[in-house]
PDB file of N, CA and C in Angstrom:
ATOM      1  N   UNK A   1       0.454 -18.296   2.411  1.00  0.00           N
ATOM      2  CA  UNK A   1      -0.351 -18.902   3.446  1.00  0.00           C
ATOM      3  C   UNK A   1      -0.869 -17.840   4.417  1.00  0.00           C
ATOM      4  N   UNK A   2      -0.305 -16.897   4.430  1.00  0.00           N
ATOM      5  CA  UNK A   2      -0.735 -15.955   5.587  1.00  0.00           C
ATOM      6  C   UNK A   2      -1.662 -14.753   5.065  1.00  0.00           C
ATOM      7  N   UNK A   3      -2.285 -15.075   3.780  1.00  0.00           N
ATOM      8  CA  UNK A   3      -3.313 -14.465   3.105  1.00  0.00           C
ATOM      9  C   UNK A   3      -4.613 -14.438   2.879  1.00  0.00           C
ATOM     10  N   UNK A   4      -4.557 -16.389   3.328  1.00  0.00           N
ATOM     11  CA  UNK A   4      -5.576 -16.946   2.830  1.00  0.00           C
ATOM     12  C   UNK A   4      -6.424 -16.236   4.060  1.00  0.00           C
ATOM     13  N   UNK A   5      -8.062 -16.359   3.645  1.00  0.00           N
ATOM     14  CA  UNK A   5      -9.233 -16.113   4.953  1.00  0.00           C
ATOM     15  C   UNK A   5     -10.225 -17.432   4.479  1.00  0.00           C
ATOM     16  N   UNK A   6      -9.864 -18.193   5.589  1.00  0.00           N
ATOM     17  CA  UNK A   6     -11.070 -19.704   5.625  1.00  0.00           C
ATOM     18  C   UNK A   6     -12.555 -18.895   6.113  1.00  0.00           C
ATOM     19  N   UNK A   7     -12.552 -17.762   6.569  1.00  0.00           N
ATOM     20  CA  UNK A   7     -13.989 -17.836   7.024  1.00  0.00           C
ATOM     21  C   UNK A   7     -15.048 -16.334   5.684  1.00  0.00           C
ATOM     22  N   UNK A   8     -13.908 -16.266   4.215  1.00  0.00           N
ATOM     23  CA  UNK A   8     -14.806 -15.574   3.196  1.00  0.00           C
ATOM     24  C   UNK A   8     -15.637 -16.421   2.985  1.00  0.00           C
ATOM     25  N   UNK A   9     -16.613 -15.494   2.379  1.00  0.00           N
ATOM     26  CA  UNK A   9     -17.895 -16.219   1.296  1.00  0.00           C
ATOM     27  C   UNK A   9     -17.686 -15.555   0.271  1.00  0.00           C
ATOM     28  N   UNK A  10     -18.480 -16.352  -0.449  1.00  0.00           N
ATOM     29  CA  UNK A  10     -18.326 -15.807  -1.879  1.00  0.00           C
ATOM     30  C   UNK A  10     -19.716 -16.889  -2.386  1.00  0.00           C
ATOM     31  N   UNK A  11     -21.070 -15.869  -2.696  1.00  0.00           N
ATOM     32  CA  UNK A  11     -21.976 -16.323  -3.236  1.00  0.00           C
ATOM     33  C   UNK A  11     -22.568 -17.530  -1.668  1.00  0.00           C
ATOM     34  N   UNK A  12     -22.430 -17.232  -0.576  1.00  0.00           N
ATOM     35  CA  UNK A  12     -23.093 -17.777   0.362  1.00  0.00           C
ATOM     36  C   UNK A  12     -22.172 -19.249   0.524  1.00  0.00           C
ATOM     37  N   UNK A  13     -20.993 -19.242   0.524  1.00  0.00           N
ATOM     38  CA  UNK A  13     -20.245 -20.140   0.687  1.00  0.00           C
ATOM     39  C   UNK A  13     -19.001 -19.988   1.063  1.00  0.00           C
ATOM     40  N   UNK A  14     -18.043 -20.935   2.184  1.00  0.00           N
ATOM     41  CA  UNK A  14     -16.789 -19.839   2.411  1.00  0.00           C
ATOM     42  C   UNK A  14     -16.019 -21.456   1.082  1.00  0.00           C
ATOM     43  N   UNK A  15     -15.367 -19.890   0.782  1.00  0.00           N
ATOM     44  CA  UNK A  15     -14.182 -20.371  -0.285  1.00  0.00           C
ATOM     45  C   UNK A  15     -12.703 -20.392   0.939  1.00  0.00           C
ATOM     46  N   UNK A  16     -12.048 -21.545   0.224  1.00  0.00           N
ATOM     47  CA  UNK A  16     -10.572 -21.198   0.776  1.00  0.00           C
ATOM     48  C   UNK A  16      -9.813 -21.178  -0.331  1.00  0.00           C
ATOM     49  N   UNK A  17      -8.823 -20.445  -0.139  1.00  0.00           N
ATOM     50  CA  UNK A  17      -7.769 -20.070  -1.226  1.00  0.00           C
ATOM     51  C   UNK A  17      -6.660 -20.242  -0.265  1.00  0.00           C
ATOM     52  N   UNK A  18      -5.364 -20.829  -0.892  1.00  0.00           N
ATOM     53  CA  UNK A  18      -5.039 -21.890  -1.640  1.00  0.00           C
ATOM     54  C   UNK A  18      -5.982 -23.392  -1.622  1.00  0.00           C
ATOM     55  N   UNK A  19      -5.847 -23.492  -2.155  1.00  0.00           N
ATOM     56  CA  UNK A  19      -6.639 -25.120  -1.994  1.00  0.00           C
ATOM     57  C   UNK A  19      -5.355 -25.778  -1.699  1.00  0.00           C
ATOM     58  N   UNK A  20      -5.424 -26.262  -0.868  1.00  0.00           N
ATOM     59  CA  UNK A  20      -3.624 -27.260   0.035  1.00  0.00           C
ATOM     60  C   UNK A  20      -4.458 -28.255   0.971  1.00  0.00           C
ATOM     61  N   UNK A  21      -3.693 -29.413   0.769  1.00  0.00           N
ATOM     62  CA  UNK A  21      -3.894 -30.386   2.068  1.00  0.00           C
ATOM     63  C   UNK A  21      -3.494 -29.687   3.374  1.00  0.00           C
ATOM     64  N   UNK A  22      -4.407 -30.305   3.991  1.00  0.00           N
ATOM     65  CA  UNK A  22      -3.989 -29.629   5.416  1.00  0.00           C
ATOM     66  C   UNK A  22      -3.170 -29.616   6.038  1.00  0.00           C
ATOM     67  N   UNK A  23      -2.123 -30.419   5.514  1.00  0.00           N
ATOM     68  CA  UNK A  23      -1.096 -30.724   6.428  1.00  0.00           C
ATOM     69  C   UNK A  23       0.141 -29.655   6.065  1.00  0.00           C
ATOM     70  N   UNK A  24      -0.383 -28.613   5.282  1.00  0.00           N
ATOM     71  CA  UNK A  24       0.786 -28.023   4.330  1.00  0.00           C
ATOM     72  C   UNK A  24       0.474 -26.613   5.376  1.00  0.00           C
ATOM     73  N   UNK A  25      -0.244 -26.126   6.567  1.00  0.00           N
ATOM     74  CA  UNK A  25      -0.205 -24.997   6.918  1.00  0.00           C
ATOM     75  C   UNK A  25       0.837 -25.144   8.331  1.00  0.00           C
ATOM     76  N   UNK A  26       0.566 -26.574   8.529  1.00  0.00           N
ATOM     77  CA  UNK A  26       1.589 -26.884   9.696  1.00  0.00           C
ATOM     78  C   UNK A  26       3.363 -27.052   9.304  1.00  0.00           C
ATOM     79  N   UNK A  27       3.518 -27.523   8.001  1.00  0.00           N
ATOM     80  CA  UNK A  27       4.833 -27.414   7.809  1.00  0.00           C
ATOM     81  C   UNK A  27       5.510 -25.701   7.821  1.00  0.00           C
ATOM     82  N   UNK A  28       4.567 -25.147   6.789  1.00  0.00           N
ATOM     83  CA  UNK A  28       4.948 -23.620   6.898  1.00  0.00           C
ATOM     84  C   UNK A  28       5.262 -23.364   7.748  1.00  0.00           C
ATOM     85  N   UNK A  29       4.198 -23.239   9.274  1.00  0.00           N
ATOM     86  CA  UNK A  29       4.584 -22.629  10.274  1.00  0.00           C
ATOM     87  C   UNK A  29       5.787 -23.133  10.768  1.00  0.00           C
ATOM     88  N   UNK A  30       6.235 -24.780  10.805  1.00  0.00           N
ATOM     89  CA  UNK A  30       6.845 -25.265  11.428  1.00  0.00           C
ATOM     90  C   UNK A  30       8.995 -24.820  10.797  1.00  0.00           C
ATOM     91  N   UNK A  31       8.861 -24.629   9.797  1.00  0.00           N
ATOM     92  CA  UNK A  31       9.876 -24.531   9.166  1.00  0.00           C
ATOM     93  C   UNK A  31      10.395 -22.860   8.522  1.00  0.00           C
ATOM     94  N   UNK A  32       9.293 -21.922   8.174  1.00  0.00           N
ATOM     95  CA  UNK A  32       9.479 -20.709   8.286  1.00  0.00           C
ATOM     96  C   UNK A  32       8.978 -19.412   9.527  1.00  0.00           C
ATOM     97  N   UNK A  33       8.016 -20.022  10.381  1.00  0.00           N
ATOM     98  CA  UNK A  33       7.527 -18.717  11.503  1.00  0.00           C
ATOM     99  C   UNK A  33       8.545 -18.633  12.280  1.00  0.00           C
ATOM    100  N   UNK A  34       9.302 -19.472  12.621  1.00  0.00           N
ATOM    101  CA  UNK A  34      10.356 -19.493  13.926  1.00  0.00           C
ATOM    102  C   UNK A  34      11.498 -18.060  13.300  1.00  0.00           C
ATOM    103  N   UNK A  35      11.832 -18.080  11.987  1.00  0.00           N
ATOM    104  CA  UNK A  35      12.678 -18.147  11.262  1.00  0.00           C
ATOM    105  C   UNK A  35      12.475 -16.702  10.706  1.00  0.00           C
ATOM    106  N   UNK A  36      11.277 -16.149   9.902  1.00  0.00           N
ATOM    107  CA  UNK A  36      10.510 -14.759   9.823  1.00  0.00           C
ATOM    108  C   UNK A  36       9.386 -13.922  10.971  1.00  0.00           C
ATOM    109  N   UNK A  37       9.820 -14.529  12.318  1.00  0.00           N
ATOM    110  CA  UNK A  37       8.997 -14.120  13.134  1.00  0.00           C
ATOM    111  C   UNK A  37       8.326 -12.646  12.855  1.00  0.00           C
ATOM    112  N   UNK A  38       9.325 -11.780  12.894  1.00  0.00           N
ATOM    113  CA  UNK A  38       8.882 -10.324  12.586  1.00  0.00           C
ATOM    114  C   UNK A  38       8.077  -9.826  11.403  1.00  0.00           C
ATOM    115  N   UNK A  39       8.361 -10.734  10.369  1.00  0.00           N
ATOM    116  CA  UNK A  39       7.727 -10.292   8.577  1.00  0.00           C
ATOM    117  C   UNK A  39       6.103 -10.655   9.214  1.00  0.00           C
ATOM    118  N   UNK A  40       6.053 -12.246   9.468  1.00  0.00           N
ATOM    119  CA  UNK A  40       4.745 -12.772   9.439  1.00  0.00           C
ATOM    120  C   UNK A  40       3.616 -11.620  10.507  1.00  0.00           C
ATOM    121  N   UNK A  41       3.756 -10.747  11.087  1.00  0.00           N
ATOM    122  CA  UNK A  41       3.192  -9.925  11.987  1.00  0.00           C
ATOM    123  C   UNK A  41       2.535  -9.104  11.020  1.00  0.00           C
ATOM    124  N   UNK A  42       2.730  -9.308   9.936  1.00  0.00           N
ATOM    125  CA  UNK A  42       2.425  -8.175   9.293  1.00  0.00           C
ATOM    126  C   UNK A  42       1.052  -8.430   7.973  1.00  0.00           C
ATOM    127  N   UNK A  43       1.422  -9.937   8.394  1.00  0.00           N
ATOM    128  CA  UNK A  43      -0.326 -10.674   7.125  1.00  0.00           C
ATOM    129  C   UNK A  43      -1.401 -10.911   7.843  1.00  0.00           C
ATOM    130  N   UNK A  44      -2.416 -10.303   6.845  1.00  0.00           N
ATOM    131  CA  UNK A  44      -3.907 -10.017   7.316  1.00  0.00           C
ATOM    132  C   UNK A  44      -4.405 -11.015   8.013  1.00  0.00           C
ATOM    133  N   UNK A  45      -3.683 -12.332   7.657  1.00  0.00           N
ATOM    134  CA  UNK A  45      -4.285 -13.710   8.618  1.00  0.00           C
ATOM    135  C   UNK A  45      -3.253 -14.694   9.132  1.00  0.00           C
ATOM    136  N   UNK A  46      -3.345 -15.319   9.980  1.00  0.00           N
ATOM    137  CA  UNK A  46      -2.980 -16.482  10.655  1.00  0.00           C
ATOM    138  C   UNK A  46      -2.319 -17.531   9.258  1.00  0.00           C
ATOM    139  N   UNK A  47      -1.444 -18.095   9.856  1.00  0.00           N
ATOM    140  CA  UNK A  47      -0.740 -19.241   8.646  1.00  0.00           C
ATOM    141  C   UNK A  47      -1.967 -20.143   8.319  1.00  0.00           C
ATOM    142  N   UNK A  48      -3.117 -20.731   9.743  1.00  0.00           N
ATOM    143  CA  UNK A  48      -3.712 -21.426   8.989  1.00  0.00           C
ATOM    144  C   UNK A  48      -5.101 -20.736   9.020  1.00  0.00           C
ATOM    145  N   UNK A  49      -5.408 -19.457   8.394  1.00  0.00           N
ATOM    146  CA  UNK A  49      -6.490 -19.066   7.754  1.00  0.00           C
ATOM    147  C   UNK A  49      -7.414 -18.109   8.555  1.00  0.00           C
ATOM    148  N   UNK A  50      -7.154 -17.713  10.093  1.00  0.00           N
ATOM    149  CA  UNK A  50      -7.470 -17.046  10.324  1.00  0.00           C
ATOM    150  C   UNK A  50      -7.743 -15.463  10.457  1.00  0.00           C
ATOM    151  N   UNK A  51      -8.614 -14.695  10.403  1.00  0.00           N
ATOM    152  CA  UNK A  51      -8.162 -13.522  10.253  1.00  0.00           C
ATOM    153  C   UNK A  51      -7.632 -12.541  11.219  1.00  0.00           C
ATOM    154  N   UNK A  52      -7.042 -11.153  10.940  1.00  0.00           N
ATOM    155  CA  UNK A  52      -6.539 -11.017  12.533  1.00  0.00           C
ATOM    156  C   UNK A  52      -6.791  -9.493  12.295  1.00  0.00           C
ATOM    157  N   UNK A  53      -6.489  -9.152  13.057  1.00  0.00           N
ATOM    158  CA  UNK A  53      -6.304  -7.133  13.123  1.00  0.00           C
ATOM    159  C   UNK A  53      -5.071  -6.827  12.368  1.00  0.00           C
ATOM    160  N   UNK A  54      -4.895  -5.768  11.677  1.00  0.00           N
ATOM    161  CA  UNK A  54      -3.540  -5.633  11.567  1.00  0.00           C
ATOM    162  C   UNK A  54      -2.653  -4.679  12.145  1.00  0.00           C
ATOM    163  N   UNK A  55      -2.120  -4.761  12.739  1.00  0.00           N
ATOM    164  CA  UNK A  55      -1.255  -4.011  13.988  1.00  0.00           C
ATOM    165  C   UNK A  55      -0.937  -2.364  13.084  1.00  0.00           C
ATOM    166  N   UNK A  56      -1.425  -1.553  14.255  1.00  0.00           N
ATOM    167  CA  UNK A  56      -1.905   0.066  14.073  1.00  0.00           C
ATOM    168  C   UNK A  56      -0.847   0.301  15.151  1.00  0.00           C
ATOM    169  N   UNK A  57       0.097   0.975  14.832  1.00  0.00           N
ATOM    170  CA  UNK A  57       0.797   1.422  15.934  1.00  0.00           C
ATOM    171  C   UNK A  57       0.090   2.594  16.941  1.00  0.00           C
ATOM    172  N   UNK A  58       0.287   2.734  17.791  1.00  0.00           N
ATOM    173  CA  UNK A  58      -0.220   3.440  18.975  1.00  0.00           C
ATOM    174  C   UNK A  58       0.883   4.648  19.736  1.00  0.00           C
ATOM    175  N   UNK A  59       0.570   5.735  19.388  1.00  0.00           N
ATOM    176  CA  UNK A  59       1.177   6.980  19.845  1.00  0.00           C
ATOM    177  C   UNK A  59       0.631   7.845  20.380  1.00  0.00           C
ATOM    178  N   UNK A  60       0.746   8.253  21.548  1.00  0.00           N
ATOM    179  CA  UNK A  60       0.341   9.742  22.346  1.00  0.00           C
ATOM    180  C   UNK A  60       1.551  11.003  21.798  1.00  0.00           C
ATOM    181  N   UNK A  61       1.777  10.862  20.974  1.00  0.00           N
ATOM    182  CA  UNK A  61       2.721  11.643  20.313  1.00  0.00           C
ATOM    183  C   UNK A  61       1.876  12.322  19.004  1.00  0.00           C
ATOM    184  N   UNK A  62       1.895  13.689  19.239  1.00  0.00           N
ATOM    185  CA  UNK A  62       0.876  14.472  17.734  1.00  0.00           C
ATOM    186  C   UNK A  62       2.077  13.889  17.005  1.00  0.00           C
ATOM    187  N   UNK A  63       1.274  13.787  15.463  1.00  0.00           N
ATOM    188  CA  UNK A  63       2.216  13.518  14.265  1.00  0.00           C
ATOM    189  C   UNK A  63       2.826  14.986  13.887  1.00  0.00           C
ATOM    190  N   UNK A  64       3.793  14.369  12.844  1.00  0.00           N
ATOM    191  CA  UNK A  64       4.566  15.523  12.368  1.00  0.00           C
ATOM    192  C   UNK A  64       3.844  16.455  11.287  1.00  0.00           C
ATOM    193  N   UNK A  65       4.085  17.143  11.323  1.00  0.00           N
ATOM    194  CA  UNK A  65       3.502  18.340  10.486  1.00  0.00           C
ATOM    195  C   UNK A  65       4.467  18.230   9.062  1.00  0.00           C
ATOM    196  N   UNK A  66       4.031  18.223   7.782  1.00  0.00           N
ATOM    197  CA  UNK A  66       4.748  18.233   6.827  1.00  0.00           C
ATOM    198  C   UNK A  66       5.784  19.679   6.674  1.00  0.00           C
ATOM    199  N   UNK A  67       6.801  19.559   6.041  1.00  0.00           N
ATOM    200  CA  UNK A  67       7.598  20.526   6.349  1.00  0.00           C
ATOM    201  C   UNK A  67       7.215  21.208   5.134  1.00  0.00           C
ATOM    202  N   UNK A  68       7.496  22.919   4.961  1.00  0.00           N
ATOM    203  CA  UNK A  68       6.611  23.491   4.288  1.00  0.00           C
ATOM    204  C   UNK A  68       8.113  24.089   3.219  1.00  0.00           C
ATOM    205  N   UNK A  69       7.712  24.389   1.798  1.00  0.00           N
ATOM    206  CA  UNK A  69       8.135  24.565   1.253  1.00  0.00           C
ATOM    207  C   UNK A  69       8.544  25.692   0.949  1.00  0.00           C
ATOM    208  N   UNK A  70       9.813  26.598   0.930  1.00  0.00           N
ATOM    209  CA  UNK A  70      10.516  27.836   1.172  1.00  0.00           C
ATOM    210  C   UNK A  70      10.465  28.247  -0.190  1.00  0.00           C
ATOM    211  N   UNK A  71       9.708  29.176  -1.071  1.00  0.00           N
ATOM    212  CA  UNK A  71      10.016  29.616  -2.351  1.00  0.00           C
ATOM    213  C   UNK A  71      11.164  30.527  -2.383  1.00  0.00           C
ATOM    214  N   UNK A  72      11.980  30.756  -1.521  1.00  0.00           N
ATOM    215  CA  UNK A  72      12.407  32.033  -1.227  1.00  0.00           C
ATOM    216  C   UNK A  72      13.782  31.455  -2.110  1.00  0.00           C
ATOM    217  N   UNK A  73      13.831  30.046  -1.844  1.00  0.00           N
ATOM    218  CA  UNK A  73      15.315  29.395  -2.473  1.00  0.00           C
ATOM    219  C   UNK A  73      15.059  29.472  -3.696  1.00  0.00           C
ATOM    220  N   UNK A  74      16.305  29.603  -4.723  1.00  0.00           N
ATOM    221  CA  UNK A  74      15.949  29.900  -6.254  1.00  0.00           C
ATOM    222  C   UNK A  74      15.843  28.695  -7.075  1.00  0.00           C
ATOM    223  N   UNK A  75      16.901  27.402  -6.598  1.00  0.00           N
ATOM    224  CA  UNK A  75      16.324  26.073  -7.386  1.00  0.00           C
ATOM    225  C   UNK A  75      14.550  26.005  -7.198  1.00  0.00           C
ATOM    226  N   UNK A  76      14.046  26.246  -5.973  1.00  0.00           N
ATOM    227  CA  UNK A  76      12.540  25.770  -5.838  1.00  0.00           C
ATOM    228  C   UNK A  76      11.892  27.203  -6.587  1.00  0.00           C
ATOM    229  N   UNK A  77      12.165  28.109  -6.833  1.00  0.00           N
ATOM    230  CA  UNK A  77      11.640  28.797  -7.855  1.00  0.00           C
ATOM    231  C   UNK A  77      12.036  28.739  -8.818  1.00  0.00           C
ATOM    232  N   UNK A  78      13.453  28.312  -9.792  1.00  0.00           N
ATOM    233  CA  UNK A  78      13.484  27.953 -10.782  1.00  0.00           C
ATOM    234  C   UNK A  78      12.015  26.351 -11.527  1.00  0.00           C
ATOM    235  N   UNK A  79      11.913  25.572 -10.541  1.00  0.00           N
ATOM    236  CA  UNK A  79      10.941  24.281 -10.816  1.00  0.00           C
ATOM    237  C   UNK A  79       9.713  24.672 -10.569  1.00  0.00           C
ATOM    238  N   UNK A  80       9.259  25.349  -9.469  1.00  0.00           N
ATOM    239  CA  UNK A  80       8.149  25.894 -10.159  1.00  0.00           C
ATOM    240  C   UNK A  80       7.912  26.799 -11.576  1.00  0.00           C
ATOM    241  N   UNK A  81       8.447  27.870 -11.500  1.00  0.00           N
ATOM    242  CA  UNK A  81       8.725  28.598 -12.550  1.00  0.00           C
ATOM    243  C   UNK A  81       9.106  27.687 -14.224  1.00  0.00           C
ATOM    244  N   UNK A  82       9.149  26.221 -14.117  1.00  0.00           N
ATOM    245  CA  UNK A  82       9.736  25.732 -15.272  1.00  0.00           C
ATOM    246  C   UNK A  82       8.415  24.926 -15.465  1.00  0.00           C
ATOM    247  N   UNK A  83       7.117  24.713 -14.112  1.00  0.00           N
ATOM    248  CA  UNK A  83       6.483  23.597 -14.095  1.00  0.00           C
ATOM    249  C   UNK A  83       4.719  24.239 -15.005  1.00  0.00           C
ATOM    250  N   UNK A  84       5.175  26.153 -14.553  1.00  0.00           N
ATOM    251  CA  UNK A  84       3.898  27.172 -14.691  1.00  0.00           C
ATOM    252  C   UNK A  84       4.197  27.158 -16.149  1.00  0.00           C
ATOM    253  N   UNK A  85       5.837  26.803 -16.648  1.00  0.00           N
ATOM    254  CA  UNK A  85       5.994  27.403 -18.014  1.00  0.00           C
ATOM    255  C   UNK A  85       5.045  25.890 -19.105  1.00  0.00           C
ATOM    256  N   UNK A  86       5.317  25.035 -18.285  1.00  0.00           N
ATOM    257  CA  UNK A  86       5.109  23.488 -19.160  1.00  0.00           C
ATOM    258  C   UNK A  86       4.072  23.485 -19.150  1.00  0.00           C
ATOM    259  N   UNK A  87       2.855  24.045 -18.390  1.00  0.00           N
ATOM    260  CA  UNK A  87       1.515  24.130 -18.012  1.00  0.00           C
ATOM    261  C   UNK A  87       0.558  25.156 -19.392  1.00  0.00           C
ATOM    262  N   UNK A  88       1.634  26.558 -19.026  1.00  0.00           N
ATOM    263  CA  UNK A  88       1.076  27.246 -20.224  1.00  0.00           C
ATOM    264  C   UNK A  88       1.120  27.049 -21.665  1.00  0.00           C
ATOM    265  N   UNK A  89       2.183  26.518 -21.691  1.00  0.00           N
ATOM    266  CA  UNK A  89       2.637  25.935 -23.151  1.00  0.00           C
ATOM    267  C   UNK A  89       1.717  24.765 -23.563  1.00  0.00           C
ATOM    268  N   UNK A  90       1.448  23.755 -22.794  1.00  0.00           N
ATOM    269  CA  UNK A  90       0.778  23.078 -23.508  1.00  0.00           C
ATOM    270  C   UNK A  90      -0.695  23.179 -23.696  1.00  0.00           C
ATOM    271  N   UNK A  91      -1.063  24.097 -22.711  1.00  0.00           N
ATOM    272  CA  UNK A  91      -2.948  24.713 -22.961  1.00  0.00           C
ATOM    273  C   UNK A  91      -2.359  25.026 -24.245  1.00  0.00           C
ATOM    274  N   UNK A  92      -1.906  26.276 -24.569  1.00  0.00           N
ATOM    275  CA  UNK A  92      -1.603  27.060 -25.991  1.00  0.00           C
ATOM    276  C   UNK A  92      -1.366  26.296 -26.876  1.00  0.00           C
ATOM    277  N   UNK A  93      -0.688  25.089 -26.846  1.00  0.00           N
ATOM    278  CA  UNK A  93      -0.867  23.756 -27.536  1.00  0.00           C
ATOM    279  C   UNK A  93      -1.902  23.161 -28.100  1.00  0.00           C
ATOM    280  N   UNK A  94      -2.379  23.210 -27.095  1.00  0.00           N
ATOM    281  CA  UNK A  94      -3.518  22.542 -27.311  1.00  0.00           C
ATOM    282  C   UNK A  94      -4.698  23.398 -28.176  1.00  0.00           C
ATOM    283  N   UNK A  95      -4.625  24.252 -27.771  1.00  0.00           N
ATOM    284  CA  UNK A  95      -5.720  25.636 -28.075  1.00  0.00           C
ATOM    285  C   UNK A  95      -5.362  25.560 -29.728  1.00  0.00           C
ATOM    286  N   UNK A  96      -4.104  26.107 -30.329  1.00  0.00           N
ATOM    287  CA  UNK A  96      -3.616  26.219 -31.447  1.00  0.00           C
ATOM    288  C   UNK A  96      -4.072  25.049 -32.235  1.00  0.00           C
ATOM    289  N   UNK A  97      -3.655  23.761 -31.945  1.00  0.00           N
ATOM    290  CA  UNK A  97      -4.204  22.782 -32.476  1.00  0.00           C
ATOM    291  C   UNK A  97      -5.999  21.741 -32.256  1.00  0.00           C
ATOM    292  N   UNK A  98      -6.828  22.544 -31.707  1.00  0.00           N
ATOM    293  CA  UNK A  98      -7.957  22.050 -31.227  1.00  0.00           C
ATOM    294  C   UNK A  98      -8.495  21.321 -30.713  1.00  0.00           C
ATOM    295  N   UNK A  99      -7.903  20.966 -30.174  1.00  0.00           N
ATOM    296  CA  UNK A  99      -7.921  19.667 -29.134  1.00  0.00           C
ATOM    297  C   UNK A  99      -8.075  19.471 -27.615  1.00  0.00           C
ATOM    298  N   UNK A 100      -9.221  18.504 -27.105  1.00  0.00           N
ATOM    299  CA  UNK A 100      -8.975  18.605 -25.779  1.00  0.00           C
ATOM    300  C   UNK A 100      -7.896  18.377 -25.007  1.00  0.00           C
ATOM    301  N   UNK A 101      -7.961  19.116 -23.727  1.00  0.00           N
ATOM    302  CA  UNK A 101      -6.927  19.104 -22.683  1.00  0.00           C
ATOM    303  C   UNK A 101      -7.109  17.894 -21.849  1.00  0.00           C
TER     304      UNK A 101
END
């Protein structure tokens, strides 16, 4: 229910999806919103069909910078070193047997 959008078109007409009696957007709310308050914050529309923003959190805080990868450690040069070997091998693979890459 919290998917549907009453105000699409489709071919110059608004479609609703689910097709439900109307009385079925008021039970939802009435018996699960109290109950998933926090989940429902998070669907593109209203229980009964409206559409909404979807909540963008807001920070004056720069983001984090990805943390950068140390080759200097020997597991992370063993996996590269195993990833350059799987790379060359299968061009030469490929090459030997004629085939595109």
């Amino acid at each position: 229910m919290g998917c549907q959008d009453k105000s699409f078109l489709l071919d110059g007409e608004k479609r609703t999806f689910p097709e439900a009696p109307g009385f079925v957007p008021y039970i939802v709310d009435f018996a699960l919103s109290g109950r998933h308050k926090e989940v429902w914050q998070f669907n593109p529309s209203t229980l009964y069909g409206k559409p909404r923003p979807l909540p963008v959190p807001v920070s004056d805080k720069p983001g984090k910078t990805p943390a950068t990868t140390s080759y200097a450690n020997p597991q992370n040069r063993i996996l590269l070193l195993s990833a350059i070997l799987v790379a060359v091998l299968s061009i030469l693979i490929a090459v030997y047997l004629n085939t595109p890459i």
